[in-house]
Protein backbone atom coordinates (compact mmCIF):
# COMPACT_ATOMS: atom_id res chain seq x y z
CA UNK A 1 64.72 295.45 77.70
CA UNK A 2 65.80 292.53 75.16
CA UNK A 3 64.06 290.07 73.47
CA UNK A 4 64.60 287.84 70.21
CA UNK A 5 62.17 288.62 67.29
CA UNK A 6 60.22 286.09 66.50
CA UNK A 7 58.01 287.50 63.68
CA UNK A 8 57.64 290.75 61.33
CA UNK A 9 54.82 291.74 59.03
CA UNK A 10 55.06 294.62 57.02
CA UNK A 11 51.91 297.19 56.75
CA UNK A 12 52.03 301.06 55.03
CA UNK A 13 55.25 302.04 53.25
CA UNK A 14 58.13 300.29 55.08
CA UNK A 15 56.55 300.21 58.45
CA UNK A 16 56.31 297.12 60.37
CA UNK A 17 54.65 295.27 63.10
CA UNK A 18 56.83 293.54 65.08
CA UNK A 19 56.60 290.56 67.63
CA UNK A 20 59.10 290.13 70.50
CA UNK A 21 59.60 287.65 72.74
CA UNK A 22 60.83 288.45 76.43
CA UNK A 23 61.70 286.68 79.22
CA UNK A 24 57.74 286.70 80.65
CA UNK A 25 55.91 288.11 77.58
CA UNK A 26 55.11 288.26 73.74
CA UNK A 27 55.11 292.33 72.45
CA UNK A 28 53.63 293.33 69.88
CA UNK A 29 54.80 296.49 68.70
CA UNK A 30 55.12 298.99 65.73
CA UNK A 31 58.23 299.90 64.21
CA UNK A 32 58.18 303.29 61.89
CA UNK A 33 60.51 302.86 59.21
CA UNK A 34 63.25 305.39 59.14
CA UNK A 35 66.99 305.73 57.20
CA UNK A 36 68.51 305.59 60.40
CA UNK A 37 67.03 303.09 62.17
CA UNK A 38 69.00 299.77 62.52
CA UNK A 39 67.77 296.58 60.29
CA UNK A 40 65.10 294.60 61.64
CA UNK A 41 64.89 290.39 61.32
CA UNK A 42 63.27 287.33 62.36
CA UNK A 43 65.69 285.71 64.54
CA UNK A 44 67.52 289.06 65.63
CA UNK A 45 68.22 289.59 69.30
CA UNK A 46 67.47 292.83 69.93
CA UNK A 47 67.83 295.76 73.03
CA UNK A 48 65.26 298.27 72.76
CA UNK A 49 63.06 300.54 74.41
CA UNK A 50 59.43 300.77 73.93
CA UNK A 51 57.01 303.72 73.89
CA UNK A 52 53.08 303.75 74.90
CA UNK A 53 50.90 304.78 72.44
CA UNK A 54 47.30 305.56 73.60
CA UNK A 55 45.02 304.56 70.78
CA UNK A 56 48.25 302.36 68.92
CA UNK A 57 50.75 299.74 69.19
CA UNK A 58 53.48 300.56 71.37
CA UNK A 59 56.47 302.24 69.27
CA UNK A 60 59.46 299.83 68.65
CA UNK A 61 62.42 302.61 69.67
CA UNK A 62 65.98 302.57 69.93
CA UNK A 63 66.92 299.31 69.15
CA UNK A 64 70.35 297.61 69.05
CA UNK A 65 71.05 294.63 67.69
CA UNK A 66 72.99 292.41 70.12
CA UNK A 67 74.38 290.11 67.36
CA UNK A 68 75.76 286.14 66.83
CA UNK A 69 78.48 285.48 64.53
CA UNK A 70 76.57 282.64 63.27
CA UNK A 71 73.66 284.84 61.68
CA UNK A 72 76.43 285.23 58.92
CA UNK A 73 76.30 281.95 58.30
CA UNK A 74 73.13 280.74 55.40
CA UNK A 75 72.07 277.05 56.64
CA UNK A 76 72.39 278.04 60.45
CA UNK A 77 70.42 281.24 60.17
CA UNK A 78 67.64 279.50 57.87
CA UNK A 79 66.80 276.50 60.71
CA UNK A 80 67.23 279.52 63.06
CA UNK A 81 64.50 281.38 61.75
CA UNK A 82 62.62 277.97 61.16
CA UNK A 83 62.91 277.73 65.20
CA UNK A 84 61.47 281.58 65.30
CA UNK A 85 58.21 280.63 63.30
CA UNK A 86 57.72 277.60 65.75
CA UNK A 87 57.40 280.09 68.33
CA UNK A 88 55.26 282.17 66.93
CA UNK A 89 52.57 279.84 65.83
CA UNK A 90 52.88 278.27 69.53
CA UNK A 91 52.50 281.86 71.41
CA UNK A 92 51.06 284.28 69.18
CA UNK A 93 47.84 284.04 70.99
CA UNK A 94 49.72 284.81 74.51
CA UNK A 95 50.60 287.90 76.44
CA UNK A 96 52.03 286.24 79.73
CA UNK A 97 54.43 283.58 79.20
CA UNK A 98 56.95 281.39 81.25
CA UNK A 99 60.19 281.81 81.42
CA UNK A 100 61.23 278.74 79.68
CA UNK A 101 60.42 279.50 75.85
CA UNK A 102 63.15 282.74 76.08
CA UNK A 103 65.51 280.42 78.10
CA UNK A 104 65.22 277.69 75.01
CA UNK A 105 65.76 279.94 72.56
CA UNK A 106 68.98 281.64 74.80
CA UNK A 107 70.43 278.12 75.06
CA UNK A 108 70.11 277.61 71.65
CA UNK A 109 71.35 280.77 70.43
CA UNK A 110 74.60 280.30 72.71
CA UNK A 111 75.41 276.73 71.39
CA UNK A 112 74.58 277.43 67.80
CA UNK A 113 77.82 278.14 66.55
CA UNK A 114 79.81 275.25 67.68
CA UNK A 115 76.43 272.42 68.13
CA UNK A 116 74.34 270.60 65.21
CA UNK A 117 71.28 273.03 64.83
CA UNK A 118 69.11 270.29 64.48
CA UNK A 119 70.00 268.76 67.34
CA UNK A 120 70.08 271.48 69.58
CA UNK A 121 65.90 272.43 68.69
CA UNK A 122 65.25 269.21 69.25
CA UNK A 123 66.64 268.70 72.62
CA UNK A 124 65.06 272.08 72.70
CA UNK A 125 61.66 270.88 72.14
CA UNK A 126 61.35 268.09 74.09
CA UNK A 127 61.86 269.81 77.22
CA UNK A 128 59.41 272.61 76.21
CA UNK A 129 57.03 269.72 75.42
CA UNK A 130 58.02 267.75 78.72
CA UNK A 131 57.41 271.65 80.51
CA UNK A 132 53.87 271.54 79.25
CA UNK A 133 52.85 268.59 80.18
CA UNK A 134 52.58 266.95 76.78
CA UNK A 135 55.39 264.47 76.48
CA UNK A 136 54.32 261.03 75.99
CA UNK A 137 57.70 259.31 77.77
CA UNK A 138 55.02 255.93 78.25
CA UNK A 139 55.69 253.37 75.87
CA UNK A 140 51.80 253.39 74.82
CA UNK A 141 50.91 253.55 71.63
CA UNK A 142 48.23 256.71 70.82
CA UNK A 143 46.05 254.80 67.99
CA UNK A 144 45.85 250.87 69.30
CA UNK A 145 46.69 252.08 73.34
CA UNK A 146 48.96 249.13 72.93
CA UNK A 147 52.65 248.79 74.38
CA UNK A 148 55.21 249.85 71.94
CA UNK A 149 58.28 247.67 71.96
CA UNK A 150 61.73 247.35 69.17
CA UNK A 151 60.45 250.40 66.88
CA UNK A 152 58.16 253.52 67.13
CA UNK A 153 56.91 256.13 65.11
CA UNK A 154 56.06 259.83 66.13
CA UNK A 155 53.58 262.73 64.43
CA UNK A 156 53.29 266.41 65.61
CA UNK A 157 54.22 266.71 69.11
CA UNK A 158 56.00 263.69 69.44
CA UNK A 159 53.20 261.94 70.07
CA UNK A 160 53.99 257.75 70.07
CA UNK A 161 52.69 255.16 67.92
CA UNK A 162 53.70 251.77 66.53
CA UNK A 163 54.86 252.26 62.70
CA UNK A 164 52.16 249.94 61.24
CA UNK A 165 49.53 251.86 63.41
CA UNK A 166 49.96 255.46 61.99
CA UNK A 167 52.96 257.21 60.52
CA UNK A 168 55.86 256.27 58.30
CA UNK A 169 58.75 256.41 60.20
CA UNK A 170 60.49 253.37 61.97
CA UNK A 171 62.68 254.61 64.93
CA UNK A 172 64.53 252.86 67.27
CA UNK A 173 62.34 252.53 70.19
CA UNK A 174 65.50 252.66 73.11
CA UNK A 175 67.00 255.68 71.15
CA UNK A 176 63.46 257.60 71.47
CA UNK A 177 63.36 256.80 75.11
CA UNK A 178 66.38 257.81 75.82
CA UNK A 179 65.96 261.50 73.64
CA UNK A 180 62.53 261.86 75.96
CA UNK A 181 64.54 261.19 79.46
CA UNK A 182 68.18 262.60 79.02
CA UNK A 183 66.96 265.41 76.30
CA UNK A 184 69.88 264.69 74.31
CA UNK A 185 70.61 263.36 71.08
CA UNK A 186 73.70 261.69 71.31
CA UNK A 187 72.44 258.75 70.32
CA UNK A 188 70.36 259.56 67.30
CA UNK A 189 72.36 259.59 63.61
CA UNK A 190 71.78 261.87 61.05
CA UNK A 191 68.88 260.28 59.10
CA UNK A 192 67.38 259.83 62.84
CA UNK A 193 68.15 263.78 63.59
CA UNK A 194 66.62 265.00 60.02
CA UNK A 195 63.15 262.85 60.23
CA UNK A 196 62.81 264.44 63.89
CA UNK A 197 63.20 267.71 62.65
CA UNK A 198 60.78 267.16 59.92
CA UNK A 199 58.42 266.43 62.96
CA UNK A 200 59.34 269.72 64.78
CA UNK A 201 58.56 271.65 62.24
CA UNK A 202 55.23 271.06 61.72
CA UNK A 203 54.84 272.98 64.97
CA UNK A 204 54.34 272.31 69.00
């Protein structure tokens, strides 16, 4: 089975608690801390086996660490494990998930190397919005229910609204509209790309 770790908590000694996301599920599982056993991260994708404990956590067992040549590199591997607490705060309350969230994160983990980080989690989550039903592609402002034309601001989810209505930022409104229906961000500049991101992070 593989999966990409999205969270760890420590407990007793060195154990640890560990969430993994799969292709249709989040695990939570208990890893026993041992000299041999291979190192454990948020953001790792991992192989491992699991094994039933009756009154317990499943036990996290032989793992292998099916590795990206980017983790080696800081600023890449810090918005990488930004992306990994997204999806924990989003899912942690979920056993049975679709297939999409572990594509995402595949697509992203495939491109990472070569593609803008930021860009590539943003494209990222606008289609996971646009998958759950929550992206606002109208050009409808959420405070005044008013038509937004020329510039647009968004909060927490990408939700729309005109800049004097709520928010601070003052994006171009064509450049939005065009993220929301091609998922791309080809269009966007830097300063565009980092006040998105700011968005994404404060969670789905």
């Amino acid at each position: 089975m593989q999966g990409y770790i999205i969270h760890t908590q420590k407990v007793k000694d060195e154990d640890m608690i560990v969430y993994l996301l799969t292709s249709n599920s989040l695990i939570k599982c208990y890893r026993f801390y041992g000299a041999r056993h291979p190192s454990i991260m948020q953001g790792y994708k991992i192989d491992f086996e699991l094994v039933e404990s009756a009154n317990f956590l499943p036990h996290l067992r032989s793992v292998l660490h099916l590795g990206f040549s980017w983790l080696i590199l800081r600023e890449r591997l810090i918005i990488w494990q930004q992306f990994m607490r997204l999806f924990y705060a989003h899912l942690k309350d979920v056993e049975n998930i679709d297939e999409i969230y572990f594509q995402e994160i595949e697509i992203c983990a495939q491109r990472l190397l070569k593609q803008n980080p930021k860009r590539l989690i943003i494209e990222a989550y606008v289609r996971i919005l646009e998958h759950e039903g929550r992206l606002h592609d109208e050009p409808t402002c959420f405070v005044c229910d008013e038509k937004i034309e020329g510039f647009i601001s968004l909060t927490r989810g990408f939700l729309p609204s005109h800049p004097n209505c709520f928010g601070n930022l003052n994006l171009n409104f064509e450049k939005i509209q065009h993220l929301f229906k091609k998922k791309s961000t080809i269009l966007l500049d830097d300063r565009e790309v980092n006040e998105l991101y700011s968005i994404v992070l404060q969670g789905f």
